[in-house]
N, C-alpha and C. Protein backbone atom coordinates (compact mmCIF):
# COMPACT_ATOMS: atom_id res chain seq x y z
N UNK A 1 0.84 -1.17 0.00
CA UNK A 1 0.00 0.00 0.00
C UNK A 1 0.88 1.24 0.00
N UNK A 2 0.32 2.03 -0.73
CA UNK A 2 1.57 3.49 -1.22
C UNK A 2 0.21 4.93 -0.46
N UNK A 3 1.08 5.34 0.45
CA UNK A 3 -0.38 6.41 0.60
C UNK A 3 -0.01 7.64 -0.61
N UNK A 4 0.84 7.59 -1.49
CA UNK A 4 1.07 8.71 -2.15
C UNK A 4 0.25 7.95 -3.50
N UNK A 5 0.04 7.19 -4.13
CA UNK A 5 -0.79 6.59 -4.98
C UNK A 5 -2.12 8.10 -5.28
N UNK A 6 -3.28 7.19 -4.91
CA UNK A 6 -4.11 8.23 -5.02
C UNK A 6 -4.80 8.75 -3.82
N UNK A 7 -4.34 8.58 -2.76
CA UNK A 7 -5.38 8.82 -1.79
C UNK A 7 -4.18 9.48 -0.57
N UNK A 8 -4.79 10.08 0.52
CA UNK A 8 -3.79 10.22 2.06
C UNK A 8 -4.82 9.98 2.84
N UNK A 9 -4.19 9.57 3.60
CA UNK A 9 -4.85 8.74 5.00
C UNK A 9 -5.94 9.94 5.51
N UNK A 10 -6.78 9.99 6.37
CA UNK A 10 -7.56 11.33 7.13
C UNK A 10 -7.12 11.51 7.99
N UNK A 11 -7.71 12.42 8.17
CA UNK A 11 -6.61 13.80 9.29
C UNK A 11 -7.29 13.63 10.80
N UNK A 12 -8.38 13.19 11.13
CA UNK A 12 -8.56 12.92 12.29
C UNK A 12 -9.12 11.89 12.58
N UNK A 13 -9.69 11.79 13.98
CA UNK A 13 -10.05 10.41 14.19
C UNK A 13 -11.41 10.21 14.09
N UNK A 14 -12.56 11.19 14.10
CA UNK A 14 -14.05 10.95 13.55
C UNK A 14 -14.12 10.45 11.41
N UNK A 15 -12.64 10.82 11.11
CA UNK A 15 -12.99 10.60 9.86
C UNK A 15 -12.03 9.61 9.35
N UNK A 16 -11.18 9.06 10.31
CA UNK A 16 -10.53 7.82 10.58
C UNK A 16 -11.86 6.90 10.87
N UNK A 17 -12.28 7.10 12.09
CA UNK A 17 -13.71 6.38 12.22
C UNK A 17 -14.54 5.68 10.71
N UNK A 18 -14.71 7.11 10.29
CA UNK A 18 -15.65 7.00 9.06
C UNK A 18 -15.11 6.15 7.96
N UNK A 19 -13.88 5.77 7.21
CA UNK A 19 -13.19 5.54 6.81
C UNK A 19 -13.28 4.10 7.28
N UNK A 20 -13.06 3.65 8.76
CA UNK A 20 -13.58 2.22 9.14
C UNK A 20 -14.89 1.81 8.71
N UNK A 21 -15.60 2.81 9.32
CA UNK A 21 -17.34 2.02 9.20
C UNK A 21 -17.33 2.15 7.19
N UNK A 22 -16.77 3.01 6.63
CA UNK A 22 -17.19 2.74 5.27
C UNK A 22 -16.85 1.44 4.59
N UNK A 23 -15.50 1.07 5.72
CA UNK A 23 -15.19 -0.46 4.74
C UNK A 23 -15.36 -1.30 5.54
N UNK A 24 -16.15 -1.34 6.67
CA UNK A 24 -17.12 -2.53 7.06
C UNK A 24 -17.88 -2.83 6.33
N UNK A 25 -18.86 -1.85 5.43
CA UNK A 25 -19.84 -1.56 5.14
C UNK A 25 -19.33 -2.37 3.40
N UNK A 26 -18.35 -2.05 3.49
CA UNK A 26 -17.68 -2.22 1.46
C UNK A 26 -17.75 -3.92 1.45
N UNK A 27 -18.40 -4.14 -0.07
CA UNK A 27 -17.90 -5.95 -0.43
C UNK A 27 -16.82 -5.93 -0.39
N UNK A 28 -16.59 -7.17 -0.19
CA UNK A 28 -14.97 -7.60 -0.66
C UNK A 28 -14.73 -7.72 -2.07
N UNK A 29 -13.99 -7.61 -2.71
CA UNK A 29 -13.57 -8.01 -3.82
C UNK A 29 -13.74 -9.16 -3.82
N UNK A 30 -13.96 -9.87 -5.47
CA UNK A 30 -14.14 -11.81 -5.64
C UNK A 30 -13.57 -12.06 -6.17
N UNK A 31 -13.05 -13.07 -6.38
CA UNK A 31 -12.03 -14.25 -7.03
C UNK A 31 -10.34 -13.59 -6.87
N UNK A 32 -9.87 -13.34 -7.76
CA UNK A 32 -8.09 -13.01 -8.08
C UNK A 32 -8.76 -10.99 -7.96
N UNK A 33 -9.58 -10.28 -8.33
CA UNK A 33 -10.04 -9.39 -7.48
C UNK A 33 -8.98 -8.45 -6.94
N UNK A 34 -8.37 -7.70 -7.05
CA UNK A 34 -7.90 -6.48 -6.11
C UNK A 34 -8.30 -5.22 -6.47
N UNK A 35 -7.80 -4.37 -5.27
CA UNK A 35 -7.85 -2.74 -5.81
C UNK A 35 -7.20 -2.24 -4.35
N UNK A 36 -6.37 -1.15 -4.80
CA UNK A 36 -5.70 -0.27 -4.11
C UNK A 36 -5.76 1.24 -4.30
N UNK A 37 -6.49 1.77 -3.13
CA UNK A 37 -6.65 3.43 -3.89
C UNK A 37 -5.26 3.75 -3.07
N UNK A 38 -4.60 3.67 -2.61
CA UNK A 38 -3.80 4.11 -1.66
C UNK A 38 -4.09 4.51 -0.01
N UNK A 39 -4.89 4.38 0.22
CA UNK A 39 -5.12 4.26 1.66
C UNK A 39 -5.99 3.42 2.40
N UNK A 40 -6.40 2.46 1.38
CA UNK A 40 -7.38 1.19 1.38
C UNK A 40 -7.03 0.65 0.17
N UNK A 41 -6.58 -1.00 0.46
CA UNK A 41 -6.32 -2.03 -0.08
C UNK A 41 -7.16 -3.05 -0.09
N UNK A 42 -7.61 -3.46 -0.76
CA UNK A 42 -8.67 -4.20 -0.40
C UNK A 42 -8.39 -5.91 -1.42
N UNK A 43 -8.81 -7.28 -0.86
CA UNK A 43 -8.74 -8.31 -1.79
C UNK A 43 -9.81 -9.27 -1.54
N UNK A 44 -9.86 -10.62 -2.14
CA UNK A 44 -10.92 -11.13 -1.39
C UNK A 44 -11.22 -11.98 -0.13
N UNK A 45 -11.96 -11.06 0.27
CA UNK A 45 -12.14 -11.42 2.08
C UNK A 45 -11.56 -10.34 3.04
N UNK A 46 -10.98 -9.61 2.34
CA UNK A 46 -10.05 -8.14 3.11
C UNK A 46 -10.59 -6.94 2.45
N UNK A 47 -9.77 -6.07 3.70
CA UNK A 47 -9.15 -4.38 2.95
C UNK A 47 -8.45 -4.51 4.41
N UNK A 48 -7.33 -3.45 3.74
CA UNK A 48 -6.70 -3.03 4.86
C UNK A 48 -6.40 -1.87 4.57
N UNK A 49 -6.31 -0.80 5.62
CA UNK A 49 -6.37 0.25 6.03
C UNK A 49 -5.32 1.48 6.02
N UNK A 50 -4.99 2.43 5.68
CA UNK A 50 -3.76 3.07 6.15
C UNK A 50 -4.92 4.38 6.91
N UNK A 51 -5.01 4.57 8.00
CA UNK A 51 -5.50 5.80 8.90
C UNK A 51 -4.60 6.93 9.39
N UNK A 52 -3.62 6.52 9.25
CA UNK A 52 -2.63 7.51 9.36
C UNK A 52 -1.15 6.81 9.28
N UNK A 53 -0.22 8.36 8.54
CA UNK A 53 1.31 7.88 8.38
C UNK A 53 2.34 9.01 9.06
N UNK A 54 3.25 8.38 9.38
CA UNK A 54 4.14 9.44 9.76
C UNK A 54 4.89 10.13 8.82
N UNK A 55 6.08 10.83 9.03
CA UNK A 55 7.10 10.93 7.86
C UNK A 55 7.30 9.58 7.80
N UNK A 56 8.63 9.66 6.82
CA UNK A 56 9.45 8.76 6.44
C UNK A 56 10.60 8.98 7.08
N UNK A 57 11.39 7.86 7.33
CA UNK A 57 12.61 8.17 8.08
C UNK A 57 14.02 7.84 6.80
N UNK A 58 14.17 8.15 5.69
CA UNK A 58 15.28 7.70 4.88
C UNK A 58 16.53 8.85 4.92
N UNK A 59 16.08 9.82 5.21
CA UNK A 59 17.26 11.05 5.27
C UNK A 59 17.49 11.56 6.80
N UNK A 60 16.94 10.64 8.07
CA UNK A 60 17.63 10.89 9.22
C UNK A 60 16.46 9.81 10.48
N UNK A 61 16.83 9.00 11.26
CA UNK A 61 16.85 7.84 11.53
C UNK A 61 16.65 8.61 13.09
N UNK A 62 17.38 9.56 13.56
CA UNK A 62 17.15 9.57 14.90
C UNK A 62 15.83 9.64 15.60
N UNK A 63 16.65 9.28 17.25
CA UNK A 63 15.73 9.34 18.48
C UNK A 63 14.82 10.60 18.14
N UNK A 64 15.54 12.17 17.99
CA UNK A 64 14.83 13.15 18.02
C UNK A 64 13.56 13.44 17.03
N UNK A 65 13.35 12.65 15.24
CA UNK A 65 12.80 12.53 14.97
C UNK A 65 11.89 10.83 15.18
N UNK A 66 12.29 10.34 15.63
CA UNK A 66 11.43 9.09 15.44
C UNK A 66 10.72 8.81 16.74
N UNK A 67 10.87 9.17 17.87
CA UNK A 67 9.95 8.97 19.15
C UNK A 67 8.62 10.01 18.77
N UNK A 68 8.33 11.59 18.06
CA UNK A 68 7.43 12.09 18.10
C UNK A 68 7.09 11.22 17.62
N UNK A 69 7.67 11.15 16.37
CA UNK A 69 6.19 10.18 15.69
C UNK A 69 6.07 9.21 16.33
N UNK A 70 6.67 8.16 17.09
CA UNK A 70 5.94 6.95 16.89
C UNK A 70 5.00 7.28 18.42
N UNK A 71 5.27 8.47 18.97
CA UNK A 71 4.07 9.14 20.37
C UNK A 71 3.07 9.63 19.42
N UNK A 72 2.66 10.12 17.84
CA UNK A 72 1.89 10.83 17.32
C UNK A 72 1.24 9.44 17.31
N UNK A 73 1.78 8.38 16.91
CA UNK A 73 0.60 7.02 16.09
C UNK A 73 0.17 6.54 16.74
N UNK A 74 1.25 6.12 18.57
CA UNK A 74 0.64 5.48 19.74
C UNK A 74 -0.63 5.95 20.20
N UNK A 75 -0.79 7.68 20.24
CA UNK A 75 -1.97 8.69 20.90
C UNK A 75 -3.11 8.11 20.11
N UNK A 76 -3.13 8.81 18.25
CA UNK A 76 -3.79 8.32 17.68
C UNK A 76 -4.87 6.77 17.30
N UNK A 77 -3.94 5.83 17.86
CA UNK A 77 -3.86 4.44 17.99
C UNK A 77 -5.08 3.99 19.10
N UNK A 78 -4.37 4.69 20.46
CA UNK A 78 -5.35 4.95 21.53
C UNK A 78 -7.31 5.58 21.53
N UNK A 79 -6.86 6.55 20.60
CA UNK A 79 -8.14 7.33 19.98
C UNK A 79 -8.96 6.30 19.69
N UNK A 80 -8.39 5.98 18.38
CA UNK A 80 -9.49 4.99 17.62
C UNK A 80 -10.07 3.54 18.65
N UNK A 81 -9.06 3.25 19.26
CA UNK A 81 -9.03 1.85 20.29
C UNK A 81 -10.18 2.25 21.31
N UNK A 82 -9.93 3.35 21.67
CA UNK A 82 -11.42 3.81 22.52
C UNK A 82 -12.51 3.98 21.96
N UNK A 83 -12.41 4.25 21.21
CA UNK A 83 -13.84 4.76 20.19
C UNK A 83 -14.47 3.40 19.82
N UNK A 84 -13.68 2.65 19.43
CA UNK A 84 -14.16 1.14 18.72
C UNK A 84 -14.58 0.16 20.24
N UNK A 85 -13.89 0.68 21.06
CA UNK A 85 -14.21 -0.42 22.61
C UNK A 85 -15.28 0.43 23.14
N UNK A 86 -15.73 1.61 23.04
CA UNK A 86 -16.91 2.44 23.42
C UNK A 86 -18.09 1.84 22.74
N UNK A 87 -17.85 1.24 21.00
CA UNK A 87 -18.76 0.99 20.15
C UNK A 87 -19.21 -0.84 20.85
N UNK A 88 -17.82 -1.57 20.58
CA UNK A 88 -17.79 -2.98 20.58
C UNK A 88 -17.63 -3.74 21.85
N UNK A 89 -17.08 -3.34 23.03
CA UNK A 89 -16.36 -3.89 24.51
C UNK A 89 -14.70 -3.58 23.67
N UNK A 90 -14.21 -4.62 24.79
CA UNK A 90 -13.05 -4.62 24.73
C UNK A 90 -12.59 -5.22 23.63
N UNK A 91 -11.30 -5.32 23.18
CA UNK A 91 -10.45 -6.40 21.85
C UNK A 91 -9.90 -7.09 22.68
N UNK A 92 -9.69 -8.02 21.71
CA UNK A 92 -8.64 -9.30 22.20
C UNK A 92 -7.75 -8.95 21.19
N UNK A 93 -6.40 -9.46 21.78
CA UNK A 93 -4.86 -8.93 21.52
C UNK A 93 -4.70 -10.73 20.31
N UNK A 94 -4.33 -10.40 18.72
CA UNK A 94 -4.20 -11.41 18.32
C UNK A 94 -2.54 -11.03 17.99
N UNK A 95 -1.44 -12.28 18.28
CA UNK A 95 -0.12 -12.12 18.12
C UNK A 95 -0.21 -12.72 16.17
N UNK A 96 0.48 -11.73 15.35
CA UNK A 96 1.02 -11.75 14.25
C UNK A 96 1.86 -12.50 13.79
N UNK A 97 3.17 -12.82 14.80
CA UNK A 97 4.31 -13.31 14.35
C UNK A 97 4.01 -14.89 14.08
N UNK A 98 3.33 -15.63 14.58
CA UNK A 98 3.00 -17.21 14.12
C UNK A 98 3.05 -16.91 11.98
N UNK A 99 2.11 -15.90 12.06
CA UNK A 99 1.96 -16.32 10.19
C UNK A 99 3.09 -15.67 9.87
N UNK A 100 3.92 -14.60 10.71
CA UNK A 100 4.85 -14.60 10.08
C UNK A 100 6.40 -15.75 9.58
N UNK A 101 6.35 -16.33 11.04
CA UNK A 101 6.93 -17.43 10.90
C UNK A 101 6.76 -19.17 9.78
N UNK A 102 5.37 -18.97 9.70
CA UNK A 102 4.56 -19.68 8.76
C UNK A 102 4.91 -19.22 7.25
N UNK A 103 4.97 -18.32 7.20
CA UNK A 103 5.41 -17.87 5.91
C UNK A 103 7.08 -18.34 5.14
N UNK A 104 7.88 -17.82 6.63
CA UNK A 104 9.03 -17.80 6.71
C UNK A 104 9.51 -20.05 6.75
N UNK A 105 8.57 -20.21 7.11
CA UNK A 105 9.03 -21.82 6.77
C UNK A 105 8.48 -22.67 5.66
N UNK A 106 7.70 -21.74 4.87
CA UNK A 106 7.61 -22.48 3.16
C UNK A 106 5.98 -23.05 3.26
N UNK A 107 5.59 -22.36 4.57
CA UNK A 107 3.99 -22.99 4.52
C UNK A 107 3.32 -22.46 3.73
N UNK A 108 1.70 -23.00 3.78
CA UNK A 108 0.70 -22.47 3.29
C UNK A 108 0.90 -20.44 3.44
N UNK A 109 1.06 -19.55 2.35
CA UNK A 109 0.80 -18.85 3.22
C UNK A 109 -0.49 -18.24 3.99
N UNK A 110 -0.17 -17.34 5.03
CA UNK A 110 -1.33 -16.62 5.93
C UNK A 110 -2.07 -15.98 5.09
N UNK A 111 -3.35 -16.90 5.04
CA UNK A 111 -4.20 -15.57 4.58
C UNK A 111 -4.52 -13.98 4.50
N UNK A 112 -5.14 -13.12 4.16
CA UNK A 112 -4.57 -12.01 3.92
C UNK A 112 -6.25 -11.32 4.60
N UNK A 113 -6.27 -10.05 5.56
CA UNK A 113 -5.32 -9.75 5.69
C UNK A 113 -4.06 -10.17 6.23
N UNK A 114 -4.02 -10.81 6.83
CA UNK A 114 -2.86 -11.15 8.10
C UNK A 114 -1.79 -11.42 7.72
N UNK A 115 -1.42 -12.19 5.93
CA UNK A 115 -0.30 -11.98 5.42
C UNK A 115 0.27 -10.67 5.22
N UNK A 116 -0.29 -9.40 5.12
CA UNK A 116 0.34 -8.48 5.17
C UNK A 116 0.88 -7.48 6.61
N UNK A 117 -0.23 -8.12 7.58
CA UNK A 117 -0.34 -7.35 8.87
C UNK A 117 1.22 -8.15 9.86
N UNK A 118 0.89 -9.49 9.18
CA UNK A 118 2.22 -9.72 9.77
C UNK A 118 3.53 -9.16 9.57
N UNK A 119 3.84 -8.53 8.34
CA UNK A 119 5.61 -8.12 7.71
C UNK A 119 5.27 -6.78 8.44
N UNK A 120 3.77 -6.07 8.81
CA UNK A 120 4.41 -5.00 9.27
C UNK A 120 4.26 -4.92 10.81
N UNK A 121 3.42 -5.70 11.95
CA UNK A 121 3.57 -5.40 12.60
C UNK A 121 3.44 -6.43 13.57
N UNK A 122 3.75 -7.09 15.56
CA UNK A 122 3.92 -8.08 15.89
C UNK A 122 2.39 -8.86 16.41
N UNK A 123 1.08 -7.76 17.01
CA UNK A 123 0.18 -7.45 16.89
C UNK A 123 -0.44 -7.17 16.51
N UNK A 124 -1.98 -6.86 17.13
CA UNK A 124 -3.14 -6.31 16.48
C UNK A 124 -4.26 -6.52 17.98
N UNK A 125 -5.09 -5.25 18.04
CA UNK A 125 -6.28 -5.45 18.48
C UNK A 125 -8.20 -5.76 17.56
N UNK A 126 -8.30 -6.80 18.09
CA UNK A 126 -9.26 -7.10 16.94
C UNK A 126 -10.75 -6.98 18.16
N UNK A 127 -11.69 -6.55 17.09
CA UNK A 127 -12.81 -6.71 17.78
C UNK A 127 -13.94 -7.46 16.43
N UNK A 128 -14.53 -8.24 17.23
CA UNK A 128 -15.68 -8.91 16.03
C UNK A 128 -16.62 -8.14 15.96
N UNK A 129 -16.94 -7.39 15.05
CA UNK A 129 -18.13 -6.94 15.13
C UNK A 129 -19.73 -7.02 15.05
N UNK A 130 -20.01 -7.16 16.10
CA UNK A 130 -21.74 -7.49 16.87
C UNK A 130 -22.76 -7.28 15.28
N UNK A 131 -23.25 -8.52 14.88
CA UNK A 131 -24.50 -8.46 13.74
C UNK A 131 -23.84 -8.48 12.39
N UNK A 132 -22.75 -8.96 12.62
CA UNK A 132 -22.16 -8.98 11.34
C UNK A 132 -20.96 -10.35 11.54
N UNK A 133 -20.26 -10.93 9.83
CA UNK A 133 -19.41 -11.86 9.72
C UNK A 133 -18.26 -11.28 9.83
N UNK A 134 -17.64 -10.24 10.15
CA UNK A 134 -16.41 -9.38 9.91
C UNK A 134 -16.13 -9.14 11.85
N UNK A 135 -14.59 -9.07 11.15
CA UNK A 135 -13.85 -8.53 12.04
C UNK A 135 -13.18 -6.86 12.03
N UNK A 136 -12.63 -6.41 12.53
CA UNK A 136 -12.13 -5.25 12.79
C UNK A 136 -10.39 -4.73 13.26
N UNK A 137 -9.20 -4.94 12.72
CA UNK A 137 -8.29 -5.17 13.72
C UNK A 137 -7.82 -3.73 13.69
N UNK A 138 -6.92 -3.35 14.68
CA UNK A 138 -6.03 -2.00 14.46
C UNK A 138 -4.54 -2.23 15.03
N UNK A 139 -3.19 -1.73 14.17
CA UNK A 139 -2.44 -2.65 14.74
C UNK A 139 -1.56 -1.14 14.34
N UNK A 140 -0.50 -0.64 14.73
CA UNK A 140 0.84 -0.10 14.67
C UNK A 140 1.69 -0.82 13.56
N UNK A 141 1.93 -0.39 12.75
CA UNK A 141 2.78 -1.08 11.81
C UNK A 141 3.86 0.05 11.06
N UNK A 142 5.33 -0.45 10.94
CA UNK A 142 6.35 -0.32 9.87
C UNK A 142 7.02 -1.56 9.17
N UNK A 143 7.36 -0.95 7.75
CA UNK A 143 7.84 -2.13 6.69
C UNK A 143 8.94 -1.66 7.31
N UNK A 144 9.66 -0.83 7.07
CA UNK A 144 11.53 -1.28 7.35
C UNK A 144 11.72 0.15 8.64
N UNK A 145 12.69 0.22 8.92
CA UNK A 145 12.85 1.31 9.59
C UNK A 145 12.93 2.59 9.16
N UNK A 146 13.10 2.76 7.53
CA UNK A 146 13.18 4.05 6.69
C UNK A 146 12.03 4.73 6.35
N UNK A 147 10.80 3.57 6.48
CA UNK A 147 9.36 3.96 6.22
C UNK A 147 8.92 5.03 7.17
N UNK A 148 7.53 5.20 6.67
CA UNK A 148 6.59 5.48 7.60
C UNK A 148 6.12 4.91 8.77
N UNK A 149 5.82 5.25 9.73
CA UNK A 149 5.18 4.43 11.00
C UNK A 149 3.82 4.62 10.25
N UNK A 150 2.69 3.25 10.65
CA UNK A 150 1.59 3.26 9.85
C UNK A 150 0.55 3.04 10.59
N UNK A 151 -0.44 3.63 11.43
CA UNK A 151 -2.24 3.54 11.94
C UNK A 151 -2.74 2.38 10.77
N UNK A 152 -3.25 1.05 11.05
CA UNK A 152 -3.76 0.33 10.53
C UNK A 152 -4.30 -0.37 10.85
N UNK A 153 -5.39 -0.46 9.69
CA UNK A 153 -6.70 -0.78 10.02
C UNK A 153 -7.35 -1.90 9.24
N UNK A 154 -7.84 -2.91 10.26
CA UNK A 154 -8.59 -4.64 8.79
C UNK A 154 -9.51 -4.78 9.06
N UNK A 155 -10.10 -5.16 7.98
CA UNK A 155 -11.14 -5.84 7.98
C UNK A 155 -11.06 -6.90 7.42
N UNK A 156 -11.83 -8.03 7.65
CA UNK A 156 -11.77 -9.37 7.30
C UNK A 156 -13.16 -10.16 8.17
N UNK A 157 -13.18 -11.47 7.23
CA UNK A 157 -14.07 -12.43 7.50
C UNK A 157 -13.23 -12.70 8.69
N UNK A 158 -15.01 -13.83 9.47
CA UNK A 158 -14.89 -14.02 10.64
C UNK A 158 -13.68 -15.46 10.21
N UNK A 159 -14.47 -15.99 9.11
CA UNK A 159 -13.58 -17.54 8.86
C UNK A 159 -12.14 -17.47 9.02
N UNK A 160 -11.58 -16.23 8.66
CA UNK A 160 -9.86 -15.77 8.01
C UNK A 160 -9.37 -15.93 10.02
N UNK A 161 -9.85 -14.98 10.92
CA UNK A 161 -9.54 -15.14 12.08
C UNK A 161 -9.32 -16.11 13.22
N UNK A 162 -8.53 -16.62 13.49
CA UNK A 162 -8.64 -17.70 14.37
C UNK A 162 -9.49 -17.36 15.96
N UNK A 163 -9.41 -18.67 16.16
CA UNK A 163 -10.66 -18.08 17.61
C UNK A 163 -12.04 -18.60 17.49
C-alpha cells in the first residue's frame, strides 16, 4: 500500500472512524479481485487500512525525529481503540508473528489480511463486530525502519480469524 498513490490517510479520528465504518460496510472483492486506492487495499475477504502515516525516516533515523512520531501514532492508535471499545467492549490482543513465521518456513501462506499485517507489525487489536461476519483489527505497523510508521486498520471475515 503506497499512501502517495491516489489517496492520504484522514486527518482525524471521527474521519478515521468514518473511513472504518465505510469499509465494514464495502464488499470484498471476488475471485483473483484487487484494488488499491492508496489508503485502502482491499482483496478477497479483506481491505486493509492506512489511517494515518508518519514521515518517512530515509534522510535521518534519529531518536529526536522518530519517538514524536511513533508518540503521534501510539496517541492516535489509543483514539481509535477507545472509540471502537466504546462501540464494541473490549479487543482481544491477536499475536502476528506465528503467520509470520509460517510464511518464513515455506507454509501455506497466511491468509490475507494477516499476510500483510504480519511483515508489518507483531500485533493487532481485533474486535468482532456485533450483527455482522467481519472482524475489525487495528495494529501499529512499519515495513523497514526508513518507512513510515503506519495507523492500521482490517477488515476481514470471521472464517480468516482464528478463535
Amino acid at each position: 500500500m503506497d499512501t502517495d498513490s491516489s489517496g492520504t490517510p484522514p486527518t482525524t479520528t471521527e474521519a478515521r472512524l468514518a473511513l472504518i465504518d465505510s469499509s465494514l460496510a464495502r464488499p470484498f472483492p471476488v475471485g483473483e479481485e484487487s484494488e488499491d486506492s492508496g489508503v485502502r487495499s482491499s482483496g478477497p475477504g479483506h481491505h486493509l487500512l492506512i489511517l494515518r502515516a508518519s514521515r518517512d525516516f530515509w534522510d535521518d533515523r534519529s531518536p529526536e525525529l522518530v519517538e514524536p512520531a511513533e508518540q503521534e501514532i501510539e496517541t492516535e492508535f489509543s483514539a481509535v481503540a477507545t472509540a471502537l471499545s466504546d462501540r464494541w467492549g473490549e479487543p482481544e490482543t491477536v499475536d502476528l508473528w506465528p503467520y509470520l513465521e509460517r510464511d518464513e518456513e515455506g507454509a501455506e501462506a497466511a491468509p490475507e489480511p494477516l499476510g500483510q499485517l504480519c511483515s508489518l507489525a507483531g500485533s493487532m487489536q481485533v474486535w468482532r463486530v456485533p450483527g455482522s461476519t467481519r472482524w475489525l483489527g487495528l495494529a501499529v505497523g512499519q515495513a523497514d525502519p526508513e518507512f513510515p510508521i503506519w495507523l492500521l486498520a482490517a477488515v476481514g471475515g470471521t472464517t480468516v480469524l482464528p478463535g
